[in-house]
Protein backbone atom coordinates (compact mmCIF):
# COMPACT_ATOMS: atom_id res chain seq x y z
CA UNK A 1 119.89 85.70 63.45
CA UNK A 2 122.65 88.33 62.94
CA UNK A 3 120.23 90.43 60.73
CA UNK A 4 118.26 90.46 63.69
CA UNK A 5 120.86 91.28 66.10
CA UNK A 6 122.04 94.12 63.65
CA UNK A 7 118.71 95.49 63.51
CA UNK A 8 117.41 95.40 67.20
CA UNK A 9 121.30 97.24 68.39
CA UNK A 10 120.48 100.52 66.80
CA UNK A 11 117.20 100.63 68.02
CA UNK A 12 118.01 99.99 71.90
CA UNK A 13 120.97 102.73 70.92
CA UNK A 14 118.60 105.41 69.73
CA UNK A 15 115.89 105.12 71.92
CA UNK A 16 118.18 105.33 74.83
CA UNK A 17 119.86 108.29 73.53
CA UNK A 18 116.81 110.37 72.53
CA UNK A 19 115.23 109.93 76.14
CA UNK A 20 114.97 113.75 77.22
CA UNK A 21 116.16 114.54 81.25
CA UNK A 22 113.64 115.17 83.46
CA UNK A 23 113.31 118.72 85.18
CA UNK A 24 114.71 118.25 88.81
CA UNK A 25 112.67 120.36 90.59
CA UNK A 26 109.22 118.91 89.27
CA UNK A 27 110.81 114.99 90.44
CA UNK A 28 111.50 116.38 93.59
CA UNK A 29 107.73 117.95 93.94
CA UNK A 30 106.67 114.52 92.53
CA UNK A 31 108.30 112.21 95.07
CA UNK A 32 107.16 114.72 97.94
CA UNK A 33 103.62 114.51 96.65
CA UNK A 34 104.50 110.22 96.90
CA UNK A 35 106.60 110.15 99.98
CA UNK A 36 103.76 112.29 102.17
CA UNK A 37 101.63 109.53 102.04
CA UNK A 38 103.63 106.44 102.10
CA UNK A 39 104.83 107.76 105.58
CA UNK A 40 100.98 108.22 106.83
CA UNK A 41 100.64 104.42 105.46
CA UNK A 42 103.38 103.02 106.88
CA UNK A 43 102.04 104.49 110.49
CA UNK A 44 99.21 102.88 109.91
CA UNK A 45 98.35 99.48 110.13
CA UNK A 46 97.35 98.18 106.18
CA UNK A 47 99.64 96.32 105.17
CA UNK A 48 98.18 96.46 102.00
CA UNK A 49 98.45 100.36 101.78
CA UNK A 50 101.91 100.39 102.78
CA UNK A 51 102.96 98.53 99.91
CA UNK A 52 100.93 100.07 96.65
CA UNK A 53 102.47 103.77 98.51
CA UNK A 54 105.44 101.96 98.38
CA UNK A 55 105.33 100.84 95.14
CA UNK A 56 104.23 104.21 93.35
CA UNK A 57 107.02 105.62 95.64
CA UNK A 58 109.47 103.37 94.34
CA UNK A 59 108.33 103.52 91.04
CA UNK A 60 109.22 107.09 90.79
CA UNK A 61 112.28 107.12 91.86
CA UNK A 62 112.98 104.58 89.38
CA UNK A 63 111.42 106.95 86.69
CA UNK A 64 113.42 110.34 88.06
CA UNK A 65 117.05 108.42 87.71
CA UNK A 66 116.47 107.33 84.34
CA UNK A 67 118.57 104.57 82.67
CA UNK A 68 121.54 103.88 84.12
């Protein structure tokens, strides 16, 4: 079990180090090209559109902070 440990740590380490920051300006076009259409869906009246425009919204913003 502590091989296992030992091996999995340095793994979660590296790949968390090597992860490359994302270009501000090309997030911020990103979520624009997202947020655009969420707010047409959530005038509307699908419930069902409101929440995958929500989701991919969401999702991006997750994406443009990175790990925290």
């Amino acid at each position: 079990m502590r091989t296992l440990a030992a091996a999995i740590l340095p793994l979660i380490l590296i790949g968390c180090a090597t992860e490359a920051p994302l270009n501000a300006r090309a997030a911020l076009d990103r979520l624009q090209d997202l947020a655009t259409p969420h707010a047409a869906a959530l005038a509307g009246e699908d419930v069902n559109e409101m929440r995958r425009t929500g989701r991919d919204l969401i999702a991006s913003i997750d994406a443009a902070a990175g790990p925290q």
